[in-house]
C-alpha atoms as a PDB file:
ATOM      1  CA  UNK A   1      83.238 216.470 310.319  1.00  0.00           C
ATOM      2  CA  UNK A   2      86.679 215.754 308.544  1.00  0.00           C
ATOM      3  CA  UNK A   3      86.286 216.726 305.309  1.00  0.00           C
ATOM      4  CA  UNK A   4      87.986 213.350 303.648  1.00  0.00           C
ATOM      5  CA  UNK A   5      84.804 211.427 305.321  1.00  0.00           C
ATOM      6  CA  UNK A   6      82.441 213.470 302.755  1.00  0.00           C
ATOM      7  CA  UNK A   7      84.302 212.016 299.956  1.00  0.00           C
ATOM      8  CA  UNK A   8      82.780 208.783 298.195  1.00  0.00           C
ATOM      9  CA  UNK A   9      84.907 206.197 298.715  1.00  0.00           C
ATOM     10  CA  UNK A  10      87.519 204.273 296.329  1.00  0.00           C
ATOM     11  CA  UNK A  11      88.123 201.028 296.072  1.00  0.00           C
ATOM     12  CA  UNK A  12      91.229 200.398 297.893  1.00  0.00           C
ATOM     13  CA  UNK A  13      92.926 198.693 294.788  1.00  0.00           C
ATOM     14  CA  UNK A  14      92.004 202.383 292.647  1.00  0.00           C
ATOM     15  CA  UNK A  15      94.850 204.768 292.695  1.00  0.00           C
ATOM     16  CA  UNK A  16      94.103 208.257 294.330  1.00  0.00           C
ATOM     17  CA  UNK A  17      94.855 211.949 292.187  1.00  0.00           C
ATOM     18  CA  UNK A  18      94.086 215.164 292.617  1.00  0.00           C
ATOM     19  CA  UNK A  19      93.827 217.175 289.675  1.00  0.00           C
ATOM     20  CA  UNK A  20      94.118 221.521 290.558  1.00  0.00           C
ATOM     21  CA  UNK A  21      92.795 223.458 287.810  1.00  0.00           C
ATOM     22  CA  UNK A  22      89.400 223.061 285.791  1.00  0.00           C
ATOM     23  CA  UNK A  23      90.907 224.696 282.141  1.00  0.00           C
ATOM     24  CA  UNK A  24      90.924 221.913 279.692  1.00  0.00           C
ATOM     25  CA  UNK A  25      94.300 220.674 280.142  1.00  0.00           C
ATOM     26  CA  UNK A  26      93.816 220.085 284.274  1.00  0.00           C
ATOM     27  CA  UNK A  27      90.330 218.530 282.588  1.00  0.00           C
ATOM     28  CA  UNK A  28      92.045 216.584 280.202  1.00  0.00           C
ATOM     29  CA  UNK A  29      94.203 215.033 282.762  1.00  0.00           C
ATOM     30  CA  UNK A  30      91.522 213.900 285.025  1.00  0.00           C
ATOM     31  CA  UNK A  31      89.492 212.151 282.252  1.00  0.00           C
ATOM     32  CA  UNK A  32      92.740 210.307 281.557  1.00  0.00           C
ATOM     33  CA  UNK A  33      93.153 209.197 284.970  1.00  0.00           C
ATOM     34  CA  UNK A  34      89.233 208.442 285.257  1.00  0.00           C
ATOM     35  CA  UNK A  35      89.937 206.324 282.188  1.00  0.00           C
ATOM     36  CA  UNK A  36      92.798 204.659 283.785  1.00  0.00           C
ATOM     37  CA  UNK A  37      90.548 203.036 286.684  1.00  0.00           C
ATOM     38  CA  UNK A  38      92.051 205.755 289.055  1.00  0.00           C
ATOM     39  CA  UNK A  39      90.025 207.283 291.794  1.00  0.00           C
ATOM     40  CA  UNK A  40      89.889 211.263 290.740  1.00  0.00           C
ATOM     41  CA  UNK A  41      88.798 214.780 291.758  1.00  0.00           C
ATOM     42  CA  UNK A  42      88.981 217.504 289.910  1.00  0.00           C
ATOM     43  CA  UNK A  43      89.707 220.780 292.187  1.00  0.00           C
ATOM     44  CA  UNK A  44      88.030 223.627 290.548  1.00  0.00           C
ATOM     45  CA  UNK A  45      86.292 226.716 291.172  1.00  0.00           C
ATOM     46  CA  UNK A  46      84.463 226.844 287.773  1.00  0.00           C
ATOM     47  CA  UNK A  47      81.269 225.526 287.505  1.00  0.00           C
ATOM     48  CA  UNK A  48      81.366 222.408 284.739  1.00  0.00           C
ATOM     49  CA  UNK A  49      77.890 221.162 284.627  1.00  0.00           C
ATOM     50  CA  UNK A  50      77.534 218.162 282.392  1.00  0.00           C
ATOM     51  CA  UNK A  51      80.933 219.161 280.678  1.00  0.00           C
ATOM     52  CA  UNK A  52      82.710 217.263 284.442  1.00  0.00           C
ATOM     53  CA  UNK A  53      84.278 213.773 282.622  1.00  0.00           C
ATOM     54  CA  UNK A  54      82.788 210.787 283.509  1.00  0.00           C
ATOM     55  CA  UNK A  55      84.079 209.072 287.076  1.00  0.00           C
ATOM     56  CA  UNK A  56      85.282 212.540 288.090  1.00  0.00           C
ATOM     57  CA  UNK A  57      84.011 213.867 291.201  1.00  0.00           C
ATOM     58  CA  UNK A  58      84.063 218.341 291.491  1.00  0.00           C
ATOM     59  CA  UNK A  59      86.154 219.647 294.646  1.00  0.00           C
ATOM     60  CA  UNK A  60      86.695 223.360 295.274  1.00  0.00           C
ATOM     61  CA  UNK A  61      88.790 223.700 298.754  1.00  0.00           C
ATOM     62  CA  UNK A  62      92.350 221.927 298.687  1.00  0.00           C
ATOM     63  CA  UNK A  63      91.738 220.578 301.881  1.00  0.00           C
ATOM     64  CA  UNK A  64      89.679 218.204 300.222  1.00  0.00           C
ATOM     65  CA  UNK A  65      92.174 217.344 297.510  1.00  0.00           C
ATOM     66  CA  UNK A  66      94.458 217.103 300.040  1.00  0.00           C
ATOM     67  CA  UNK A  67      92.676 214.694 301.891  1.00  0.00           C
ATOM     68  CA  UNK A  68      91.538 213.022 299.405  1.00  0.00           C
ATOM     69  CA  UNK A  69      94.928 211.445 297.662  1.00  0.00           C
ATOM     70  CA  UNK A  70      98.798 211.513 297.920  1.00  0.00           C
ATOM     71  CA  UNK A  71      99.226 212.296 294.676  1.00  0.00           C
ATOM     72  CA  UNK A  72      98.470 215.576 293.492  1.00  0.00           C
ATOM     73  CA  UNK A  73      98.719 217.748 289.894  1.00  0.00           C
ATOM     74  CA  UNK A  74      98.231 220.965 289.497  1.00  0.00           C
ATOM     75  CA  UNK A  75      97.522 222.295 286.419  1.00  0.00           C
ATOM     76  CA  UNK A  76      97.358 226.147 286.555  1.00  0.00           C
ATOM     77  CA  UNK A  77      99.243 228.944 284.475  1.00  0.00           C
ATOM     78  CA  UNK A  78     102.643 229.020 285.609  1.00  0.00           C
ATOM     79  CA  UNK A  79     101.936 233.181 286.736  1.00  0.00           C
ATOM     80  CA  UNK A  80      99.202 230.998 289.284  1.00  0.00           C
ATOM     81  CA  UNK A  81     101.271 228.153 290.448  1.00  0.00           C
ATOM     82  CA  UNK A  82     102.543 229.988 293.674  1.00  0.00           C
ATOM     83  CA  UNK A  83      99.182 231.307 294.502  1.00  0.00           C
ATOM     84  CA  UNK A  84      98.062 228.024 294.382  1.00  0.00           C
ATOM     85  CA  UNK A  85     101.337 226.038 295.785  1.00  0.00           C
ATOM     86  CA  UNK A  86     100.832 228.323 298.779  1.00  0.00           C
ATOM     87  CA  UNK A  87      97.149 227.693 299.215  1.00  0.00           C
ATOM     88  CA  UNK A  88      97.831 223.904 298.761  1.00  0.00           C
ATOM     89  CA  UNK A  89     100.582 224.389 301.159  1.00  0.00           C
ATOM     90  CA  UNK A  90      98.366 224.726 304.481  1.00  0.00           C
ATOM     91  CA  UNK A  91      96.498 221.254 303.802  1.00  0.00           C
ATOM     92  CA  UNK A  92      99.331 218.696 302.893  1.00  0.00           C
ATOM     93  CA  UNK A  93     102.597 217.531 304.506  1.00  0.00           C
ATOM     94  CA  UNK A  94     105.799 215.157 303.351  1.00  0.00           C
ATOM     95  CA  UNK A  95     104.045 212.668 302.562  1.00  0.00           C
ATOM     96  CA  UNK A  96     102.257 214.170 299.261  1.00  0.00           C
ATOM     97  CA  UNK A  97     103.547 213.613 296.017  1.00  0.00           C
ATOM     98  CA  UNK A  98     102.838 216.959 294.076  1.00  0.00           C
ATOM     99  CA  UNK A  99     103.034 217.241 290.337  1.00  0.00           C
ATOM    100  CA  UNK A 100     102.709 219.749 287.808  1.00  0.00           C
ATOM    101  CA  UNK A 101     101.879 219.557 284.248  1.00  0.00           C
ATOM    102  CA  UNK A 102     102.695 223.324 283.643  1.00  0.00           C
ATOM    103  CA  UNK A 103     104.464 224.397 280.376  1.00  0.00           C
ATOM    104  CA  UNK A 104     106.501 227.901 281.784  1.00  0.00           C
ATOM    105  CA  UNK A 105     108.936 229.125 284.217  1.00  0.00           C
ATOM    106  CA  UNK A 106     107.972 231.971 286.230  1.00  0.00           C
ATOM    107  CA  UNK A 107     109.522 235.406 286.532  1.00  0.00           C
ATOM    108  CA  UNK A 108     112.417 237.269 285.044  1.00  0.00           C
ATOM    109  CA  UNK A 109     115.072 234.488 286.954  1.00  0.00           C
ATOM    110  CA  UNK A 110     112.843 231.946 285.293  1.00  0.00           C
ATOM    111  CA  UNK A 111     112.028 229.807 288.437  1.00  0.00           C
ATOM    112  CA  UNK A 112     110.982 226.158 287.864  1.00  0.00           C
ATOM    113  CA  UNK A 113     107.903 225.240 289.128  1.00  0.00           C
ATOM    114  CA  UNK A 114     108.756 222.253 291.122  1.00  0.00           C
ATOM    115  CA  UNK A 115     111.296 224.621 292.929  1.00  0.00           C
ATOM    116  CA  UNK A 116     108.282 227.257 293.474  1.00  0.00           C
ATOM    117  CA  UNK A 117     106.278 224.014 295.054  1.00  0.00           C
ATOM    118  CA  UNK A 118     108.846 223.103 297.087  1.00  0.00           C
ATOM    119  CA  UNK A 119     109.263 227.028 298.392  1.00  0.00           C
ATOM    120  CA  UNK A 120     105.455 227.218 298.837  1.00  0.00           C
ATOM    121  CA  UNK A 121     104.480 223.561 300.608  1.00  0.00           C
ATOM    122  CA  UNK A 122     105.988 220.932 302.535  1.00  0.00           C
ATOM    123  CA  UNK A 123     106.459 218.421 299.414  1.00  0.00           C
ATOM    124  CA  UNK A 124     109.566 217.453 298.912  1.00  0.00           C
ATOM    125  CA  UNK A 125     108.148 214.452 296.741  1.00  0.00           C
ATOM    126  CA  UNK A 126     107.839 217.022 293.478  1.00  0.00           C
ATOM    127  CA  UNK A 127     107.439 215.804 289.593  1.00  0.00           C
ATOM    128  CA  UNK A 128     106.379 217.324 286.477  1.00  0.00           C
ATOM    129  CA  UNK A 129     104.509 215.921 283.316  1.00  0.00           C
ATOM    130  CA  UNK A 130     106.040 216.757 279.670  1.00  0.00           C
ATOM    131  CA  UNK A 131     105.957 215.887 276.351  1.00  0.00           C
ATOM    132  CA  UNK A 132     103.766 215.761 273.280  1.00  0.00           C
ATOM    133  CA  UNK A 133     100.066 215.253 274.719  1.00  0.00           C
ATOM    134  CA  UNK A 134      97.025 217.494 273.633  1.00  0.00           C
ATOM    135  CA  UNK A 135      94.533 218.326 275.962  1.00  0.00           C
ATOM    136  CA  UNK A 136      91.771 217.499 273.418  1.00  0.00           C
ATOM    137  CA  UNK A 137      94.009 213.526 272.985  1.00  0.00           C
ATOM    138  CA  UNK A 138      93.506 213.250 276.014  1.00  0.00           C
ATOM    139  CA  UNK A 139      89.677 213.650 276.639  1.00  0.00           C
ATOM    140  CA  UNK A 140      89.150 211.876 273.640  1.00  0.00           C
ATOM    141  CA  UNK A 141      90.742 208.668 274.294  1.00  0.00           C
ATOM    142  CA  UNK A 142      93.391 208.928 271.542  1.00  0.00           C
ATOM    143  CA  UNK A 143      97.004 207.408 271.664  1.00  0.00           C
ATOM    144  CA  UNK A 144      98.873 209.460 273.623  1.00  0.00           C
ATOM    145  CA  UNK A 145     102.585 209.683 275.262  1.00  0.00           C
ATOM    146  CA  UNK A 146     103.613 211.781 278.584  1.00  0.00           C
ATOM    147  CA  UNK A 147     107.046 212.152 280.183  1.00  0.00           C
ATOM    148  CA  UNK A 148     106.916 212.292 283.918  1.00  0.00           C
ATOM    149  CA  UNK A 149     110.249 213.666 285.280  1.00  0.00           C
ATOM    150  CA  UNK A 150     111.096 213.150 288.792  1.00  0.00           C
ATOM    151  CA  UNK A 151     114.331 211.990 291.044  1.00  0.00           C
ATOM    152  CA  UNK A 152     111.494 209.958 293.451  1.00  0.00           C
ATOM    153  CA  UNK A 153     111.060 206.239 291.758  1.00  0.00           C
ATOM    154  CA  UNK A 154     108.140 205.537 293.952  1.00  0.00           C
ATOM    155  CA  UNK A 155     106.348 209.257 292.621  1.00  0.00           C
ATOM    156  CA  UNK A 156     107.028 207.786 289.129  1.00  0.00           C
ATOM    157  CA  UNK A 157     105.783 204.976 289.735  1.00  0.00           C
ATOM    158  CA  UNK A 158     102.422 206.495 291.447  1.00  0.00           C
ATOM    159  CA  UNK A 159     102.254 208.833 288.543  1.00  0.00           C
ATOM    160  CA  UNK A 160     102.328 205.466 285.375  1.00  0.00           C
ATOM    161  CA  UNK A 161      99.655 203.789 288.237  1.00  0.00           C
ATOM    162  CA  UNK A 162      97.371 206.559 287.782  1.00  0.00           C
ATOM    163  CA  UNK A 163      97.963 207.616 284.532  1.00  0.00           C
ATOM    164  CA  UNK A 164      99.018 204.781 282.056  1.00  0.00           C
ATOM    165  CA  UNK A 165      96.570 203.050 280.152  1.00  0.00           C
ATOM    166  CA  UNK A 166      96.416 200.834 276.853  1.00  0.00           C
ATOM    167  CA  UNK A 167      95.697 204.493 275.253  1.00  0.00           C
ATOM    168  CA  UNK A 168      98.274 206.465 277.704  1.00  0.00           C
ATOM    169  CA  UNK A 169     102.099 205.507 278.098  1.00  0.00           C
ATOM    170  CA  UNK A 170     104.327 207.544 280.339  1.00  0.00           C
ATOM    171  CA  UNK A 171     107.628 208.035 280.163  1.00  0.00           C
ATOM    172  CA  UNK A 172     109.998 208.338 283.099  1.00  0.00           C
ATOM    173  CA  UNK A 173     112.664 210.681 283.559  1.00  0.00           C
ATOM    174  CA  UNK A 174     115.309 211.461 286.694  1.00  0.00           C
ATOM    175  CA  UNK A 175     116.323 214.549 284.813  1.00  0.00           C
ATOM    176  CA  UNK A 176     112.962 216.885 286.994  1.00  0.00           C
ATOM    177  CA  UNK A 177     114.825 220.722 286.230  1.00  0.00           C
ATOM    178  CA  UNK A 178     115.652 219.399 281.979  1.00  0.00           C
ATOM    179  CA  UNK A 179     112.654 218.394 281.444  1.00  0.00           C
ATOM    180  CA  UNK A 180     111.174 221.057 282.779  1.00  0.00           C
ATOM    181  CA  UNK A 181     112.785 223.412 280.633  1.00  0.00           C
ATOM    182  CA  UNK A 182     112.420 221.422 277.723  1.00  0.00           C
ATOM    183  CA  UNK A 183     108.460 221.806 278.333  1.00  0.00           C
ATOM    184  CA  UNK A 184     109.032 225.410 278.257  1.00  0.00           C
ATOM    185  CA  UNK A 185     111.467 225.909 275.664  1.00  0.00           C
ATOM    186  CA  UNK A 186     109.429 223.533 273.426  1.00  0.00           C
ATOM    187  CA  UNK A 187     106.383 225.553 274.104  1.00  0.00           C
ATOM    188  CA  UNK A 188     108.219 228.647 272.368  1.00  0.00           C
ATOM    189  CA  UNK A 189     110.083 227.165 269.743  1.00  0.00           C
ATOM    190  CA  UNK A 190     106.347 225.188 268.905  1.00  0.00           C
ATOM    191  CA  UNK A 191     105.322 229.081 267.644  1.00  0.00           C
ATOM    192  CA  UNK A 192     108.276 229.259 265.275  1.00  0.00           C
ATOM    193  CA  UNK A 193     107.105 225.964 263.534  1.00  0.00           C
ATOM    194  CA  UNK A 194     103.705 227.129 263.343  1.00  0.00           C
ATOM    195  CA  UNK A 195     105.014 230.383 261.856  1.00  0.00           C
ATOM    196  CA  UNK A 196     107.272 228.649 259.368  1.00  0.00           C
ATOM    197  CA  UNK A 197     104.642 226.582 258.059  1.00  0.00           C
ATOM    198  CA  UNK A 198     102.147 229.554 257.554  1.00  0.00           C
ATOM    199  CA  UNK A 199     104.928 231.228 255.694  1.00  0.00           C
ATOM    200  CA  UNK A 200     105.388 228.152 253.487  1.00  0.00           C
ATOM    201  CA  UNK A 201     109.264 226.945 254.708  1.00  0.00           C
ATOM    202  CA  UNK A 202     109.982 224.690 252.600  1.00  0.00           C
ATOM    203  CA  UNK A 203     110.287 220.963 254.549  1.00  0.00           C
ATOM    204  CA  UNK A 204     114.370 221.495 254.620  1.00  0.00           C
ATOM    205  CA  UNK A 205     113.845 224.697 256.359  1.00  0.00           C
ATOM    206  CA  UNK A 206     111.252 223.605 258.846  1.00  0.00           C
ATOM    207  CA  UNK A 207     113.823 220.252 259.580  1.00  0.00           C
ATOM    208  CA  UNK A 208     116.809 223.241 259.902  1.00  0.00           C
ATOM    209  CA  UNK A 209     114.484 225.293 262.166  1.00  0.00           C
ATOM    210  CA  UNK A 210     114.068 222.137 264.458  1.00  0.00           C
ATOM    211  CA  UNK A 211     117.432 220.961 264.662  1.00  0.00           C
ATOM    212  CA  UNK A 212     118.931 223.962 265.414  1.00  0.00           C
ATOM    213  CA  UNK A 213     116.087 225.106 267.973  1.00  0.00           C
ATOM    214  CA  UNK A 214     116.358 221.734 269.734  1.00  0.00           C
ATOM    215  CA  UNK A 215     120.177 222.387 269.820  1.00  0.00           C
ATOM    216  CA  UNK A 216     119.574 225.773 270.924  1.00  0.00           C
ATOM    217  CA  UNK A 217     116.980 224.956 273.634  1.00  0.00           C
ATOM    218  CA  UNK A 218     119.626 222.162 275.196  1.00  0.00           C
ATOM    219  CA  UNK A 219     122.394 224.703 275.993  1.00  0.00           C
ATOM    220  CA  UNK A 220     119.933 226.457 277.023  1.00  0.00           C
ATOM    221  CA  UNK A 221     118.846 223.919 279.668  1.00  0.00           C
ATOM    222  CA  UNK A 222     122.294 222.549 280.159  1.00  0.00           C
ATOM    223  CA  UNK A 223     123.620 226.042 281.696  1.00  0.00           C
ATOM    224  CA  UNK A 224     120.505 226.042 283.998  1.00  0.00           C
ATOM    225  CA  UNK A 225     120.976 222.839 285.014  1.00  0.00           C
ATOM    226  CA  UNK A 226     119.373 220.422 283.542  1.00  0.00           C
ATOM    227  CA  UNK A 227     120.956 217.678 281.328  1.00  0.00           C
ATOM    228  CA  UNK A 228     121.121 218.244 277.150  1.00  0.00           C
ATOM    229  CA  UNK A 229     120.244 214.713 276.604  1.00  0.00           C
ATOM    230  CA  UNK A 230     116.897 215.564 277.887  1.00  0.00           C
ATOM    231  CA  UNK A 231     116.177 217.971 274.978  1.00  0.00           C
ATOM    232  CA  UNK A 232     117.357 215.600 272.176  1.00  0.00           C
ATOM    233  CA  UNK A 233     114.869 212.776 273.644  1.00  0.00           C
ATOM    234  CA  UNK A 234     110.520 212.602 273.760  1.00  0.00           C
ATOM    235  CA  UNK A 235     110.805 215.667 276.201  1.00  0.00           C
ATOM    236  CA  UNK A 236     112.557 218.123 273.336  1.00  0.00           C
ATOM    237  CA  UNK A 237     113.238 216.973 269.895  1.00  0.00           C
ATOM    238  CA  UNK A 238     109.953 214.491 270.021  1.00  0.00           C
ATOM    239  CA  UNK A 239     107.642 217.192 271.468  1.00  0.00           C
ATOM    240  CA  UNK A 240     108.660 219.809 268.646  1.00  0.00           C
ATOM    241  CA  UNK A 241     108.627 217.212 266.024  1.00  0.00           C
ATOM    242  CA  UNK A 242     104.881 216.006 267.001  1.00  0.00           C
ATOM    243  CA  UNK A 243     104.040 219.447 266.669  1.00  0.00           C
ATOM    244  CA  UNK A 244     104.420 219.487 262.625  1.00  0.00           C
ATOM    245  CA  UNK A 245     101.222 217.479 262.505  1.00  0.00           C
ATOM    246  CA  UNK A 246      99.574 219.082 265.774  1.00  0.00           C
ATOM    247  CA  UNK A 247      97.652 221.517 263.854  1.00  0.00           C
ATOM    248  CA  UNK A 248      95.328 222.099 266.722  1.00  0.00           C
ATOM    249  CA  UNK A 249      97.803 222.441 268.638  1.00  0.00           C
ATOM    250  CA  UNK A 250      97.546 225.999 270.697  1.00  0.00           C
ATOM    251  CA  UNK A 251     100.905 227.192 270.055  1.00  0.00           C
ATOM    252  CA  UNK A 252     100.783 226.332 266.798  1.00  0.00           C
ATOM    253  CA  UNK A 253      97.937 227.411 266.312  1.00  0.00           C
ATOM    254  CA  UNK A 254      99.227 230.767 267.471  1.00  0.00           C
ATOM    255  CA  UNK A 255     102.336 230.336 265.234  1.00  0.00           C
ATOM    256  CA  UNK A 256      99.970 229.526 262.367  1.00  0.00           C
ATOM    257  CA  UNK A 257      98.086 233.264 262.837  1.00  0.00           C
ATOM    258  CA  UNK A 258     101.221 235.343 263.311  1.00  0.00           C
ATOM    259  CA  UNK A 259     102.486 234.337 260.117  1.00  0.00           C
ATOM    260  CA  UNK A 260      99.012 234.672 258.237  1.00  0.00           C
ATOM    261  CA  UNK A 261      99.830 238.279 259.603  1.00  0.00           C
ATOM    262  CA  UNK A 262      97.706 238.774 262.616  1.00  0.00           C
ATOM    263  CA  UNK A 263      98.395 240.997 265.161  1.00  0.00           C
ATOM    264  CA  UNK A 264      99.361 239.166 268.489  1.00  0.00           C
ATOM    265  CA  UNK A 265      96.644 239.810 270.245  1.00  0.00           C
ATOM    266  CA  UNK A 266      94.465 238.432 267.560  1.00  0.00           C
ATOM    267  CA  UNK A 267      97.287 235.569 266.758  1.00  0.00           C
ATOM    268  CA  UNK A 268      96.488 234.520 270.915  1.00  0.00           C
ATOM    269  CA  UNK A 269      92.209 234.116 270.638  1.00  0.00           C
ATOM    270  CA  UNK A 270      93.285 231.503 268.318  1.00  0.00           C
ATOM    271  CA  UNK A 271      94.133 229.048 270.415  1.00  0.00           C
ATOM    272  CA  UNK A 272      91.403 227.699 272.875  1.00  0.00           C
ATOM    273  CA  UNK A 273      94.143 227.133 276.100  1.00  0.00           C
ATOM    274  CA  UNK A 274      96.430 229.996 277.274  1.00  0.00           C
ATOM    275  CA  UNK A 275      99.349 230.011 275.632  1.00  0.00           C
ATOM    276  CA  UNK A 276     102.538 231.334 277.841  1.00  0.00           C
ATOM    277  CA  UNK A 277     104.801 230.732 275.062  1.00  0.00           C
ATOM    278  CA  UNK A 278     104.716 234.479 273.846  1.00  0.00           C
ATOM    279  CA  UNK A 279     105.142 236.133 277.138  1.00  0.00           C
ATOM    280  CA  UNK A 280     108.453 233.616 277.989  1.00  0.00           C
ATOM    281  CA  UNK A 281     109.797 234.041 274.578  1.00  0.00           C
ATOM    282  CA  UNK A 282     112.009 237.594 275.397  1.00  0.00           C
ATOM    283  CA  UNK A 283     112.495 236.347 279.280  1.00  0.00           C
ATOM    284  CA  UNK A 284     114.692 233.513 277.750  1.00  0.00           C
ATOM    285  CA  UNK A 285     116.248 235.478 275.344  1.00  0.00           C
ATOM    286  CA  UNK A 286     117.351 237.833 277.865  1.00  0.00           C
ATOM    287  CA  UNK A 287     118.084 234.929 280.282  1.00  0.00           C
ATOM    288  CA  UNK A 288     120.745 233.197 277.562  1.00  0.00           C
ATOM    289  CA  UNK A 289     122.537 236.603 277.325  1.00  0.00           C
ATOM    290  CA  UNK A 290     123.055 237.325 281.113  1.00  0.00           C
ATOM    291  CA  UNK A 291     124.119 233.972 281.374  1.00  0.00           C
ATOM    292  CA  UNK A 292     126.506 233.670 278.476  1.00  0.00           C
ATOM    293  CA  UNK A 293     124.239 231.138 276.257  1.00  0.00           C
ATOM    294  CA  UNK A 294     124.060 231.726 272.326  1.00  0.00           C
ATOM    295  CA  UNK A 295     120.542 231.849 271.560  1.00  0.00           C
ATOM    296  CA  UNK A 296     119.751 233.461 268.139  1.00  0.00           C
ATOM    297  CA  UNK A 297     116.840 231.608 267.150  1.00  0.00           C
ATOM    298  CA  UNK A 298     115.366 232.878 270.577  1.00  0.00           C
ATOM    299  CA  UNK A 299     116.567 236.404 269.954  1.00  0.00           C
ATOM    300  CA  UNK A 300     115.212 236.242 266.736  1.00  0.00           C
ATOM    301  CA  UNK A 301     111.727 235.111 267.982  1.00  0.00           C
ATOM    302  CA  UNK A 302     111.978 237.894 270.682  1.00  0.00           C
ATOM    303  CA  UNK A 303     112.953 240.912 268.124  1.00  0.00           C
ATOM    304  CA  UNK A 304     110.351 239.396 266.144  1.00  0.00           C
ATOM    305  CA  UNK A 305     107.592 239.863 268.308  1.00  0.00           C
ATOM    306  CA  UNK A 306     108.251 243.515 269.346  1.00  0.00           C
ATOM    307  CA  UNK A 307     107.281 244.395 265.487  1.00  0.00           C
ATOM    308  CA  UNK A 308     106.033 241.322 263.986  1.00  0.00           C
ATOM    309  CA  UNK A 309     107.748 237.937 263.097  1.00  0.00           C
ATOM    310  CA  UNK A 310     109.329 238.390 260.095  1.00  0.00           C
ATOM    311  CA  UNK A 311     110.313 235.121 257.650  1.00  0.00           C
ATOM    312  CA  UNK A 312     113.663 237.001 256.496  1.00  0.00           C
ATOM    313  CA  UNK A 313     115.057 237.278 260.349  1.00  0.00           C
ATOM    314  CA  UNK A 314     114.682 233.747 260.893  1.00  0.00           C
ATOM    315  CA  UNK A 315     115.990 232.360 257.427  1.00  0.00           C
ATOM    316  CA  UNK A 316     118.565 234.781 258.329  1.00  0.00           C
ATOM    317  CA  UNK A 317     119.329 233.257 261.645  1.00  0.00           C
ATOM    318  CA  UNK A 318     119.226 229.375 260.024  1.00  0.00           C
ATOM    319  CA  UNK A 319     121.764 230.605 257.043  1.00  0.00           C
ATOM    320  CA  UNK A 320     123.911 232.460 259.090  1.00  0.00           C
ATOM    321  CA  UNK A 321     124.882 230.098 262.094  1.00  0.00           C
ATOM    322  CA  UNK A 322     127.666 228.345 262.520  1.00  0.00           C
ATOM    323  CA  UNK A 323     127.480 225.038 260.953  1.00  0.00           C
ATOM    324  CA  UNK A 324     129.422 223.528 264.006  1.00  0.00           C
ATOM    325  CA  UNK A 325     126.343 224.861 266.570  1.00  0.00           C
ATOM    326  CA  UNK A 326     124.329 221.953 264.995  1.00  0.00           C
ATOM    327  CA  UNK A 327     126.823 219.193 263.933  1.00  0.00           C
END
C-alpha cells in the first residue's frame, strides 16, 4: 500500500509541511504551522506522548513526509543535517521545496546547509528560516517574526502560506547564503551579549558590543558570499538586538552562565535546546583569518573560551578598534 494513502487526509484548501526533527524547535515549528490552519506532520523518532501539539500528526520514515507534502523543514543540529538530507534524499524529487531552520554551518570550510541539501537530495527548491523566534514563542502562541530566505518566490510564498498567522509574520529574503550566515553568526555573537550582561556592561558597552559584532559578522558574510545588508536588517542587527530581552533565550542563557563563572560544560546544561554557538565560535575565527576578514570580537570570543571568557579581552577589543570599522 503507498504509504501517502495511510495518511489522514487534508482539506485541499490546507497547506501541506513536513516538519524533520522532534527537539523543541522542529516542535515549535509544527505547532505554528498547526496554528496556521496548515496540514502538518511532525517526522520524529522520539516518542512524544501527549506532549505531540494539537493538529499534528507523528511520522517516523521520510517516505512518509515525503509523500505527504511539498514543502519540507528540517530542523536537526547542523552536525545531523547531511545524515538526514541524505536519508530524505531517496524519497523526494524536484519538485520538493526543502527548508531548514538550522542555526550553524557545518565543518571546518563552514558549509551552508542549503548547499549540504542540495549535495545530499534532488531539491533544488532550497530555503532557510532566520531571525528572532523562540522555540517556547512559538508553542505558546506569542507574537513572533521569522525571515525566510530563498531565491524561489513561489517557496516563499509556500513557506508565509504555511507559516504566517495573525501571531506569526514572515519575512522574505532573496539573499538564501546571508542570511544564513547571519543565523549563525548571530547565534555566537548572542553568547557575548549574554556574557556582557552577566558581567554588568554597562548599556553603552552592550550597544558598542552589538554594533561592532553586527559590523563584524557582515564582512564576515560579505567575503563568503552573502550580501552585508542582510546582517544590518531583522536577520542580523534585529536578531541580536531581540536577544537583550530574550532572557530564556538558549544562547543567552549560556552567555548568562559563562560570565556568572561556570565552566562550559556547566554554562551548556543551561540552556534546554543545543546550543552550536560554542563549538562554531573558533571555526569562524579561524575561517576570517584564512580568508583575510578582521574579526577580533570573534577571536576574542574564541581565545576566550579556551580559558574562560574574560570581561577585560572584550572591553579590550571594543576600546581598541578602529573607530572607522564601525562608522
Amino acid at each position: 500500500m503507498n504509504v501517502a494513502m495511510t495518511l489522514r487526509p487534508a482539506s485541499t484548501s490546507s497547506p501541506r509541511v513536513a516538519v524533520i526533527g522532534g527537539g523543541a524547535w522542529g516542535v515549535a515549528l509544527a505547532t505554528a504551522a498547526a496554528r496556521a490552519g496548515s496540514d502538518v506532520v511532525l517526522q520524529t523518532r522520539r516518542n512524544l506522548g501527549d506532549s505531540l501539539p494539537k493538529g499534528v500528526r507523528a511520522v517516523r520514515d521520510p517516505r512518509e513526509s515525503a509523500n505527504h507534502a511539498r514543502l519540507i523543514v528540517l530542523a536537526v543540529p547542523s552536525g545531523a543535517c547531511r545524515v538526514v538530507a541524505r536519508d530524505l534524499g531517496h524519497h523526494i524529487d524536484g519538485s520538493h521545496y526543502v527548508v531548514h531552520g538550522v542555526r550553524g554551518l557545518e565543518g571546518d570550510d563552514l558549509q551552508t546547509v542549503a548547499d549540504v541539501i542540495r549535495g545530499e537530495t534532488p531539491a533544488r527548491r532550497t530555503g532557510a528560516l532566520g531571525g528572532p523566534a523562540l522555540a517556547q514563542d512559538l508553542e505558546a502562541g506569542r507574537p513572533s517574526v521569522l525571515v525566510v530566505g530563498t531565491r524561489y518566490p513561489e517557496v516563499s510564498e509556500c513557506v508565509t502560506a504555511t507559516f504566517g498567522s495573525p501571531v506569526l509574520r514572515i519575512y522574505p529574503t532573496r539573499d538564501l547564503r546571508g542570511l544564513e550566515w547571519a543565523s549563525a553568526l548571530v547565534g555566537c555573537l548572542t553568547i557575548a551579549v549574554g556574557y556582557a550582561q552577566a558581567v554588568q556592561m554597562s548599556p553603552g558597552l552592550i550597544a558598542a558590543l552589538i554594533s561592532r559584532s553586527i559590523d563584524e559578522a557582515s564582512r564576515i558574510a560579505a567575503a563568503a558570499g552573502g550580501e552585508e545588508s542582510t546582517l544590518l536588517g531583522l536577520a542580523g542587527y534585529g536578531d541580536l538586538l531581540a536577544s537583550i530581552t530574550q532572557s530564556d533565550r538558549p544562547e543567552v542563557l549560556v552567555g548568562t552562565a559563562l560570565g556568572l563563572g561556570k565552566a562550559r560544560e556547566d554554562a551548556l546544561k543551561a540552556a534546554p535546546l543545543r546550543v552550536e554557538a560554542l563549538e562554531l565560535i573558533p571555526r569562524v575565527a579561524q575561517w576570517a583569518a584564512q580568508n583575510g576578514v578582521s574579526a577580533p570580537i570573534f577571536r576574542a570570543l574564541a581565545d576566550g573560551l579556551d580559558d574562560g571568557l574574560k570581561a577585560d579581552s572584550i572591553l579590550h577589543e571594543l576600546m581598541t578598534l578602529p573607530t572607522e570599522l564601525s562608522a
